[in-house]
PDB file of N, CA and C in Angstrom:
ATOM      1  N   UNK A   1      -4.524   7.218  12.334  1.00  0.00           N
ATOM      2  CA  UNK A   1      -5.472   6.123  12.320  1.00  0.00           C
ATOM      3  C   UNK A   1      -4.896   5.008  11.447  1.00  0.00           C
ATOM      4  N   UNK A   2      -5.180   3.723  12.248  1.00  0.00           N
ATOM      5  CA  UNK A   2      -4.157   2.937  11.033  1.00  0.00           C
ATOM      6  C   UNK A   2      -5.376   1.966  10.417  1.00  0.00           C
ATOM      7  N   UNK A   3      -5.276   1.464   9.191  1.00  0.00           N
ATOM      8  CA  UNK A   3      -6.401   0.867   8.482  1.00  0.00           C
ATOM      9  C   UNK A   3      -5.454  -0.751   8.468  1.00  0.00           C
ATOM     10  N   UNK A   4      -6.177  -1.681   8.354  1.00  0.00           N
ATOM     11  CA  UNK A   4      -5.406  -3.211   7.507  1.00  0.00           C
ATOM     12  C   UNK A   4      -5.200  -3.005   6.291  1.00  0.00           C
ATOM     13  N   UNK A   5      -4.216  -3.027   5.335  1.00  0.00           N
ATOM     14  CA  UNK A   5      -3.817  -2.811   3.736  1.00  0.00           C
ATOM     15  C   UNK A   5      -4.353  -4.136   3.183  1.00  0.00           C
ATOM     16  N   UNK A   6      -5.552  -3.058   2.420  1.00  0.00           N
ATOM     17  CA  UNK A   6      -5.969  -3.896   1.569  1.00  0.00           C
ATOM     18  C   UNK A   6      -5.802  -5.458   0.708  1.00  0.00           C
ATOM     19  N   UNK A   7      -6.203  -6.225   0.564  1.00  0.00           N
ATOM     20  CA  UNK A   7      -5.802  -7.769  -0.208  1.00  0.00           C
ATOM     21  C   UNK A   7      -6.369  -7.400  -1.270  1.00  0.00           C
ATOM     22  N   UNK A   8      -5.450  -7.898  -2.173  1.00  0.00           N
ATOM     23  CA  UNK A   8      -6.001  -8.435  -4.044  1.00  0.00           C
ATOM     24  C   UNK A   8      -7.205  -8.751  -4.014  1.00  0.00           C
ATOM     25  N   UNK A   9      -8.213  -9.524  -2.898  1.00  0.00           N
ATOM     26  CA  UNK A   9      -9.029 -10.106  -3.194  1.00  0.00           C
ATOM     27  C   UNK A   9     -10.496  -8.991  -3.166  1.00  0.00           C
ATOM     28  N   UNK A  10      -9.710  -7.798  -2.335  1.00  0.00           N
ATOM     29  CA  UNK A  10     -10.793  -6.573  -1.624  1.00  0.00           C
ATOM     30  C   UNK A  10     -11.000  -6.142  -3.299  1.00  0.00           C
ATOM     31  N   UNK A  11      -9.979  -6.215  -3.993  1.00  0.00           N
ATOM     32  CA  UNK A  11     -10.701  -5.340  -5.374  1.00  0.00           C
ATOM     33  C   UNK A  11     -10.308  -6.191  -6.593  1.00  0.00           C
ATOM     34  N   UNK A  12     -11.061  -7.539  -6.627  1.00  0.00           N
ATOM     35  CA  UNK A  12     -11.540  -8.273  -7.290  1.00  0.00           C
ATOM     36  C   UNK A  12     -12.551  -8.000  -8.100  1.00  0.00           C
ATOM     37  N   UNK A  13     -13.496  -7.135  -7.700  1.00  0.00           N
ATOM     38  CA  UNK A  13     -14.731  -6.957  -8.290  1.00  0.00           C
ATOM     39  C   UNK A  13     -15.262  -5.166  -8.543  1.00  0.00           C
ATOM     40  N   UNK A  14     -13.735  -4.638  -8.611  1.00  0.00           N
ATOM     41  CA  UNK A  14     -13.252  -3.413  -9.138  1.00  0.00           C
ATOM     42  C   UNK A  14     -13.237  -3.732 -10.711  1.00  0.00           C
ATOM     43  N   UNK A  15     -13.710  -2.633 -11.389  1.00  0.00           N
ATOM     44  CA  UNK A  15     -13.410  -2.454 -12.715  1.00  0.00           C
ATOM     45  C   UNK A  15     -13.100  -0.959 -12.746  1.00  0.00           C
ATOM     46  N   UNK A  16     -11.500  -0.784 -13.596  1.00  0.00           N
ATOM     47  CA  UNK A  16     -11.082   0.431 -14.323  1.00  0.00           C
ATOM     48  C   UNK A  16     -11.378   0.507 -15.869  1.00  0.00           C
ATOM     49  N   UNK A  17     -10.730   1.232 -16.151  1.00  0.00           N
ATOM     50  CA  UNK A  17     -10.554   1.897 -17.559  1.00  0.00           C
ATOM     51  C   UNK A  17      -9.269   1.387 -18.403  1.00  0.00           C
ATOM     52  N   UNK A  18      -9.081   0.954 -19.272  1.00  0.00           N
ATOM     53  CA  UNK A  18      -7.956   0.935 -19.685  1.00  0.00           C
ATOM     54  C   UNK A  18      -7.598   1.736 -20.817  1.00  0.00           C
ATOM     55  N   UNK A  19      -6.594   2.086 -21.169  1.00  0.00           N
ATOM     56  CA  UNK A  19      -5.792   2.894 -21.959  1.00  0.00           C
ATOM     57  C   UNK A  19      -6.960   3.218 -23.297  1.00  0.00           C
ATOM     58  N   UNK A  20      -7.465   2.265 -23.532  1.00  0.00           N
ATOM     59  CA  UNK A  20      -8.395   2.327 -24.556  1.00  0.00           C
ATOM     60  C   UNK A  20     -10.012   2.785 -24.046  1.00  0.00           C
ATOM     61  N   UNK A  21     -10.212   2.917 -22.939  1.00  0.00           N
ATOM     62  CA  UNK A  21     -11.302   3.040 -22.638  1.00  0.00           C
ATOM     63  C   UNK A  21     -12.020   2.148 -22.571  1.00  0.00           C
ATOM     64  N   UNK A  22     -11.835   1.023 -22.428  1.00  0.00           N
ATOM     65  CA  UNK A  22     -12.431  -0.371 -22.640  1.00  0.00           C
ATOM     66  C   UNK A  22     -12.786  -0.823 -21.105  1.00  0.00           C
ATOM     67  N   UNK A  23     -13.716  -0.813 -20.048  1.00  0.00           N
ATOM     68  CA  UNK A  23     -14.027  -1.632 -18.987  1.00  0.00           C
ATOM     69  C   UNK A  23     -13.250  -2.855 -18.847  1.00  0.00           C
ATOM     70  N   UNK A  24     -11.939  -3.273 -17.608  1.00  0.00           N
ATOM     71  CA  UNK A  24     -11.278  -4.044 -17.379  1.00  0.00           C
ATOM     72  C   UNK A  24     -11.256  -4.644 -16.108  1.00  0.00           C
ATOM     73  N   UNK A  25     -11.615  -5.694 -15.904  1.00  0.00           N
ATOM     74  CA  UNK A  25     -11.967  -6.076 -14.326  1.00  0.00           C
ATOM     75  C   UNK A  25     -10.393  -6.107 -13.984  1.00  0.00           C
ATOM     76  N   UNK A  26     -10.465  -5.146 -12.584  1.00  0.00           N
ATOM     77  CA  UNK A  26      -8.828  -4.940 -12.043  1.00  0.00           C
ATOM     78  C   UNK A  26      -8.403  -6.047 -11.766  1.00  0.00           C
ATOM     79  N   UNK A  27      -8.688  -7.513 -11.562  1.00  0.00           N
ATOM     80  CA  UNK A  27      -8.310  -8.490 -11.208  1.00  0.00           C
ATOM     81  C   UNK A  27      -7.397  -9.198 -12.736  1.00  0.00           C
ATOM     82  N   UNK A  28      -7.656  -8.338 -13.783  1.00  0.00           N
ATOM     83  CA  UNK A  28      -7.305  -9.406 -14.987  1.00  0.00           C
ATOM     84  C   UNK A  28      -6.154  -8.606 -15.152  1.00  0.00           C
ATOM     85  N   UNK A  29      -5.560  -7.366 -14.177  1.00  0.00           N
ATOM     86  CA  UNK A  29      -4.255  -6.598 -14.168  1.00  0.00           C
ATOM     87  C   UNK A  29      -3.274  -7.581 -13.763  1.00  0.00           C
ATOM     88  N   UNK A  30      -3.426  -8.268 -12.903  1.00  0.00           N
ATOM     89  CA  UNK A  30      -2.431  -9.186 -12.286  1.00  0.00           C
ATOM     90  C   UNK A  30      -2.665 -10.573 -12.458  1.00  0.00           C
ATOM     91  N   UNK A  31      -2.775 -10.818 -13.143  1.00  0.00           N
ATOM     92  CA  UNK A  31      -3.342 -12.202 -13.451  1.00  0.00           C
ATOM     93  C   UNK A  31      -2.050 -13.498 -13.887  1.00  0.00           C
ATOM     94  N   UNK A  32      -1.322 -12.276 -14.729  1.00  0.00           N
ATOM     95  CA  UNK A  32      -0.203 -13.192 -15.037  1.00  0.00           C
ATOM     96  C   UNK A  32       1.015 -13.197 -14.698  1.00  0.00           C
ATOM     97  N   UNK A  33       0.887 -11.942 -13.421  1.00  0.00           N
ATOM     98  CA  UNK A  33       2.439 -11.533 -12.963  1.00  0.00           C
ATOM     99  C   UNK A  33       1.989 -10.465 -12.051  1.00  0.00           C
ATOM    100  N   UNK A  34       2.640 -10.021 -11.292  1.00  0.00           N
ATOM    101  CA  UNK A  34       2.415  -9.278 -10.021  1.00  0.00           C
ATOM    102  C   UNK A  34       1.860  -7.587 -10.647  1.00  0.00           C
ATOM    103  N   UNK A  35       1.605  -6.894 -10.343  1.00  0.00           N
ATOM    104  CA  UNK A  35       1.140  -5.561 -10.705  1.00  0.00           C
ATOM    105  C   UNK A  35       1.134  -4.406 -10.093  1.00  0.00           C
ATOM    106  N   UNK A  36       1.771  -3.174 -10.106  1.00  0.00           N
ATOM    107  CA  UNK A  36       1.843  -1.971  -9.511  1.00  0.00           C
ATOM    108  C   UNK A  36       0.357  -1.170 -10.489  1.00  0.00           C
ATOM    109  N   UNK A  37      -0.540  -0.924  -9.249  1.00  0.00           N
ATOM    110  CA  UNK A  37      -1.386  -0.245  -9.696  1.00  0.00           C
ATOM    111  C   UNK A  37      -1.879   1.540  -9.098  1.00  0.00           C
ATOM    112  N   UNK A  38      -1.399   2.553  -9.649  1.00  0.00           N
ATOM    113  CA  UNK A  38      -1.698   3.523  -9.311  1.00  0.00           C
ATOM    114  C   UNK A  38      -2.524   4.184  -9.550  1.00  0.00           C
ATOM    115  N   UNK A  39      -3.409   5.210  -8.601  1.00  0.00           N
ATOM    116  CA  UNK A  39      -4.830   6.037  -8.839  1.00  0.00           C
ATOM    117  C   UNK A  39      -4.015   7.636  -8.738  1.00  0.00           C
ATOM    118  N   UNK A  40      -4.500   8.038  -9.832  1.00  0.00           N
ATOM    119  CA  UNK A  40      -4.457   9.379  -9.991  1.00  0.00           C
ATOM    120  C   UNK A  40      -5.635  10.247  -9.986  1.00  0.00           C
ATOM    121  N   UNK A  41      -5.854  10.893  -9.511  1.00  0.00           N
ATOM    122  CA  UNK A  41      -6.934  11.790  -9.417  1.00  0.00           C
ATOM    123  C   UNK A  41      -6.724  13.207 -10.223  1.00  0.00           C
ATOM    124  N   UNK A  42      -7.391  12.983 -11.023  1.00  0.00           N
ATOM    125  CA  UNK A  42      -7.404  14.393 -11.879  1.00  0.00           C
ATOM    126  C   UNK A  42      -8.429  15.487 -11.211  1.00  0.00           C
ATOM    127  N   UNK A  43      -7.266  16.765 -11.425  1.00  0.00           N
ATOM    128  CA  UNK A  43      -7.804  17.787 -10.732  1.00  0.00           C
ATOM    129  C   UNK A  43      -8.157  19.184 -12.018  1.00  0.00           C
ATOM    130  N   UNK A  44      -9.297  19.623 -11.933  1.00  0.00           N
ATOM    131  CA  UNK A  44      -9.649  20.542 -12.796  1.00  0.00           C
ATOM    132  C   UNK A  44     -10.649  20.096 -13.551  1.00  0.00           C
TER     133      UNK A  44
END
């Protein structure tokens, strides 16, 4: 099944976690330079 790959703009209004635990709107990841963003799913 093939999907359209996602745009920057689809998770604009995504918020992660950052290193500190601090709420970070994913958009302020790339803000000043391009960004590799990976999801890990913790198991256990």
């Amino acid at each position: 099944m093939n999907h359209p790959a996602p745009s920057p703009a689809a998770f604009a209004s995504a918020t992660v976690l950052s290193l500190d635990g601090v709420p970070t709107p994913i958009e302020d990841l790339w803000r000043d330079a391009p960004a590799l963003i990976v999801f890990v799913r913790h198991y256990g």
